[in-house]
Protein backbone atom coordinates (compact mmCIF):
# COMPACT_ATOMS: atom_id res chain seq x y z
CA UNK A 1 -81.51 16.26 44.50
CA UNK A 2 -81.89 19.51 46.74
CA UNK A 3 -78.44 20.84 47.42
CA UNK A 4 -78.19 23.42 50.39
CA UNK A 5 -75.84 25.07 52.98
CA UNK A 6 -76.19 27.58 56.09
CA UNK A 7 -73.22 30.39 54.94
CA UNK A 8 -72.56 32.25 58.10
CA UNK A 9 -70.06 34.79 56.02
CA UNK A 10 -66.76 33.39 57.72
CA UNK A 11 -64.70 33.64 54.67
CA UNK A 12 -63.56 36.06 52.05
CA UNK A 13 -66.51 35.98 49.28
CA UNK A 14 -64.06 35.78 46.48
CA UNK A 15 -62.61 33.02 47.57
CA UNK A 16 -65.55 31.12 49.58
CA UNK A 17 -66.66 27.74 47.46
CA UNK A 18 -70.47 27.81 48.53
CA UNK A 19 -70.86 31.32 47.25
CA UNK A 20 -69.27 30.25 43.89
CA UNK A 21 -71.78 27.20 44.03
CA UNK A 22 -74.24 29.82 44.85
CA UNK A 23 -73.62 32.41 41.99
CA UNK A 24 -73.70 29.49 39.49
CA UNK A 25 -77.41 28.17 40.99
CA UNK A 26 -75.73 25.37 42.03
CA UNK A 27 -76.66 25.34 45.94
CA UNK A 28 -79.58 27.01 48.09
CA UNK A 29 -78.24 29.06 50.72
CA UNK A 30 -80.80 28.30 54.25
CA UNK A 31 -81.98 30.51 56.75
CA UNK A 32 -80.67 30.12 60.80
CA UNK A 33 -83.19 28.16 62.03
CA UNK A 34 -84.52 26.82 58.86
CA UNK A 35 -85.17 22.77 59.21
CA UNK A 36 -83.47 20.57 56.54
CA UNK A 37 -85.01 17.06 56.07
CA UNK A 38 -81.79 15.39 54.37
CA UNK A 39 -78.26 14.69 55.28
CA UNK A 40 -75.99 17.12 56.63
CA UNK A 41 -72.49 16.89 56.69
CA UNK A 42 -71.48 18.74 60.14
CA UNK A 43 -68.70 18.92 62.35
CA UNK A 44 -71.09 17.84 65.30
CA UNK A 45 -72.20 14.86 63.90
CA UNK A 46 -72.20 11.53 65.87
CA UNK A 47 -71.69 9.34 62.60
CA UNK A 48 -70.01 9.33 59.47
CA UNK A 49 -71.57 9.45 56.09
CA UNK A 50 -71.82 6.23 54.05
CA UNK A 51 -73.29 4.44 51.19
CA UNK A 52 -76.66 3.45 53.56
CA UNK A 53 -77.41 7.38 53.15
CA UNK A 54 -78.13 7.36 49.76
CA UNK A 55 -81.80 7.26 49.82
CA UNK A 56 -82.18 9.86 52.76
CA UNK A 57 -79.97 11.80 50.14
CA UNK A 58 -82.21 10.76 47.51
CA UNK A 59 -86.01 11.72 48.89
CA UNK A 60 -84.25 14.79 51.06
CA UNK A 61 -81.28 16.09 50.01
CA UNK A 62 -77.54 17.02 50.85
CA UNK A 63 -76.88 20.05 52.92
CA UNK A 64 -73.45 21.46 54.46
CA UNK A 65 -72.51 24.06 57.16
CA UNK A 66 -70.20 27.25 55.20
CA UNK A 67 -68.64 27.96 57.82
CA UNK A 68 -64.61 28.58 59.20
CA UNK A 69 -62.56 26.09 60.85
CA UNK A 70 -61.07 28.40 62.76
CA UNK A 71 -64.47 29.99 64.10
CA UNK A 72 -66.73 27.17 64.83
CA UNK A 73 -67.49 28.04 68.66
CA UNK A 74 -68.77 31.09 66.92
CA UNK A 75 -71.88 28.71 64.69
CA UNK A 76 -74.83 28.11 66.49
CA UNK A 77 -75.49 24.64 66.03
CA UNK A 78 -78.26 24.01 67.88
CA UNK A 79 -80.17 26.59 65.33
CA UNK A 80 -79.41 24.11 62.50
CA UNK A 81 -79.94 20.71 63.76
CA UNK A 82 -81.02 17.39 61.51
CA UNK A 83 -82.32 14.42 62.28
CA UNK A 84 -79.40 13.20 59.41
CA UNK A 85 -76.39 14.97 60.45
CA UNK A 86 -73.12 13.16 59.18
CA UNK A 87 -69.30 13.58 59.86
CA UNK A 88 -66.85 12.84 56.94
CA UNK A 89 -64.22 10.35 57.03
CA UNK A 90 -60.62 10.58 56.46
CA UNK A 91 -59.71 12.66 53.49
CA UNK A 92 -57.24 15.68 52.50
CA UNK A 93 -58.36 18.49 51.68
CA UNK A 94 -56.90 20.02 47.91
CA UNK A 95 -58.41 23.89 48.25
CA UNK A 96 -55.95 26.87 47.93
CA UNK A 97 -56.71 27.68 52.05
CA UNK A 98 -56.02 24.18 53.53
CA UNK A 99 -54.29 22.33 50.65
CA UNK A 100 -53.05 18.79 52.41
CA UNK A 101 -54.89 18.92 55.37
CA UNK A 102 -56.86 16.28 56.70
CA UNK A 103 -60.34 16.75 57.34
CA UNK A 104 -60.60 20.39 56.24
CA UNK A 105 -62.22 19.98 53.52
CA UNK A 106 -64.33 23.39 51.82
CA UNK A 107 -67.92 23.20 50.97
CA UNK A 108 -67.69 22.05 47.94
CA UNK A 109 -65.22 19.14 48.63
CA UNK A 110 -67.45 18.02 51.29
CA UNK A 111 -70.58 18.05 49.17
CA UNK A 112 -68.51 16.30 46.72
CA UNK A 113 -66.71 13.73 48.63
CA UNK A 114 -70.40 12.87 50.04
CA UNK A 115 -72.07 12.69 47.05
CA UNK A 116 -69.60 10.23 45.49
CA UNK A 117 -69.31 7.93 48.59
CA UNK A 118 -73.30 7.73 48.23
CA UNK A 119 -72.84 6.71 44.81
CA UNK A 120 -74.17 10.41 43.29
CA UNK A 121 -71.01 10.64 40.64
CA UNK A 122 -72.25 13.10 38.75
CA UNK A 123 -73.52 15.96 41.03
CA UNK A 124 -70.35 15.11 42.62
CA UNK A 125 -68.11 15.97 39.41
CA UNK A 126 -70.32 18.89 38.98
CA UNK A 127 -69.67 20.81 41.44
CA UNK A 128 -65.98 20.70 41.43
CA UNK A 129 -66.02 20.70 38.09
CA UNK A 130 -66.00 24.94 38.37
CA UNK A 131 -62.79 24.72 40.82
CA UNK A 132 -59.35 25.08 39.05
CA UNK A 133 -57.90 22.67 41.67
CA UNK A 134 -61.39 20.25 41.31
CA UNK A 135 -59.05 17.73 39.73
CA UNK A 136 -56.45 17.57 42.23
CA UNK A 137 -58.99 16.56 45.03
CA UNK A 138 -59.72 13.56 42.74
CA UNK A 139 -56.29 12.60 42.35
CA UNK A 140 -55.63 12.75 46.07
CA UNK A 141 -58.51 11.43 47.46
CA UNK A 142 -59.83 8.81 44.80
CA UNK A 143 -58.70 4.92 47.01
CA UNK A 144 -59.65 6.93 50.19
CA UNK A 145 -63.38 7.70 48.64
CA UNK A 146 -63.42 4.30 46.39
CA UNK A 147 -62.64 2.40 49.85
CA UNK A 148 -65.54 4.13 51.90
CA UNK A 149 -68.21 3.77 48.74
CA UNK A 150 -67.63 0.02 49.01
CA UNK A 151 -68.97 -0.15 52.34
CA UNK A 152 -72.14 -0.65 53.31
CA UNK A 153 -72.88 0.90 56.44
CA UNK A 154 -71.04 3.49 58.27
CA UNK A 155 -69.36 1.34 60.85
CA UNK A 156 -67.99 -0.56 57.48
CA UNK A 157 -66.92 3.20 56.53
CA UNK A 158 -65.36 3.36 60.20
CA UNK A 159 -63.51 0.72 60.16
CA UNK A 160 -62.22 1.70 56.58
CA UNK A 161 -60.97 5.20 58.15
CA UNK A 162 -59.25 3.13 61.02
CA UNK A 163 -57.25 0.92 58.46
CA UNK A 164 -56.64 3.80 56.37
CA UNK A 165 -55.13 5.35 60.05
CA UNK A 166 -53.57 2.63 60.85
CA UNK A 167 -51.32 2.46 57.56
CA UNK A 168 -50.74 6.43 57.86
CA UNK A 169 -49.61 5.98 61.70
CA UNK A 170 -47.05 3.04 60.52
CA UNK A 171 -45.49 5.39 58.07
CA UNK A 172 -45.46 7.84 60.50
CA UNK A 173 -43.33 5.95 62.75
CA UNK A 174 -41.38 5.10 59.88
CA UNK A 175 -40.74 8.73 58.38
CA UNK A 176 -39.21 9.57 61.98
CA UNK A 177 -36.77 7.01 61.88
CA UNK A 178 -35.32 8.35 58.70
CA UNK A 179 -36.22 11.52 59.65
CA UNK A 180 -38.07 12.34 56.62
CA UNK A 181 -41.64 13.59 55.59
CA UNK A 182 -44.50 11.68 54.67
CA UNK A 183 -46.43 12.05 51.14
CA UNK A 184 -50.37 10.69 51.52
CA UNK A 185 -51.52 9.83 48.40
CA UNK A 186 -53.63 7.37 45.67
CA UNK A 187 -51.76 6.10 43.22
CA UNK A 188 -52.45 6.22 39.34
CA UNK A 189 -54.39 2.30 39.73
CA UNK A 190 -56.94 4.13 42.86
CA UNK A 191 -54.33 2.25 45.54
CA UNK A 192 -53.09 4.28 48.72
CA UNK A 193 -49.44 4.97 48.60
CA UNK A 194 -47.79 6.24 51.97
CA UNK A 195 -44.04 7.40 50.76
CA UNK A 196 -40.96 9.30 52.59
CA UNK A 197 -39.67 12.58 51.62
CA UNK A 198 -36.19 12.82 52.87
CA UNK A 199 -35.04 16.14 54.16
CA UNK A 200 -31.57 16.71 52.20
């Protein structure tokens, strides 16, 4: 399965998860302007990824945008548009830059987290299989991912996100009565546990 990205140098090499991917042959790095047939996972895309993609994954590949959070006025979309382009759905991010926060996931979590809700486990485990902290984003993320791979179509994966929301906004509410801090997480059996952690 072709995996690629557009890397438009945002972040510090050393620390930058598509040019790891790219130094172990893992990824092909695209050209501005170059077309890319598959699914890409994009920040401008109108729906989210889900099981239904597999085959577009599967005849075309899985590309991602390498890119900053904090600089995306600054990446010419338009130059790197797909007929396939996906969003991801709710998941926390376990890198070193953005540990905990959701939806900023790296390159290499996003190619992961796509790759396993399409049902490709192994080029998912791959890839963050070179990342210290690869584990972690299993740990974290693993009833979030299991829920939206058990869906068929992405409305099925959208309505999965809004349930997940839904229980995250309830404890919320909850953690500011008690005026405590919430921990997001899956528990050891792949279940979604939303606990307080009060301030002392």
């Amino acid at each position: 399965v072709p995996v690629a990205m557009w890397d438009f140098d945002h972040c510090d090499p050393r620390r930058c998860s598509g040019k790891k991917l790219a130094r172990q042959g893992l990824i092909k790095d695209l050209k501005v302007g170059t077309r890319f047939r598959g699914i890409v996972v994009s920040p401008k895309g109108k729906q989210v990824i889900s099981p239904s993609d597999r085959e577009i994954i599967l005849q075309a590949g899985l590309a991602v945008v390498e890119c900053s959070w904090a600089r995306l006025d600054d990446v010419p979309f338009n130059k790197i548009a797909s007929p396939h382009e996906r969003l991801l759905p709710y998941l926390l991010a376990t890198n070193p830059t953005n540990y905990g926060k959701p939806w900023r996931l790296n390159c290499v979590e996003a190619l992961a987290a796509s790759f396993y809700i399409t049902g490709f486990d192994s080029y998912a485990e791959k890839l963050l299989s070179g990342f210290g902290w690869g584990g972690s984003f299993w740990k974290v993320n693993k009833c979030f991912l299991e829920k939206y791979r058990s869906c068929g179509t992405a409305e099925e994966v959208t309505v999965a996100q809004e349930s997940i929301m839904d229980e995250l906004e309830k404890s919320w509410e909850e953690s500011r009565r008690y005026k405590g801090k919430v921990s997001v997480g899956c528990s050891p059996s792949g279940s979604l546990t939303i606990s307080n952690w009060h301030c002392l």
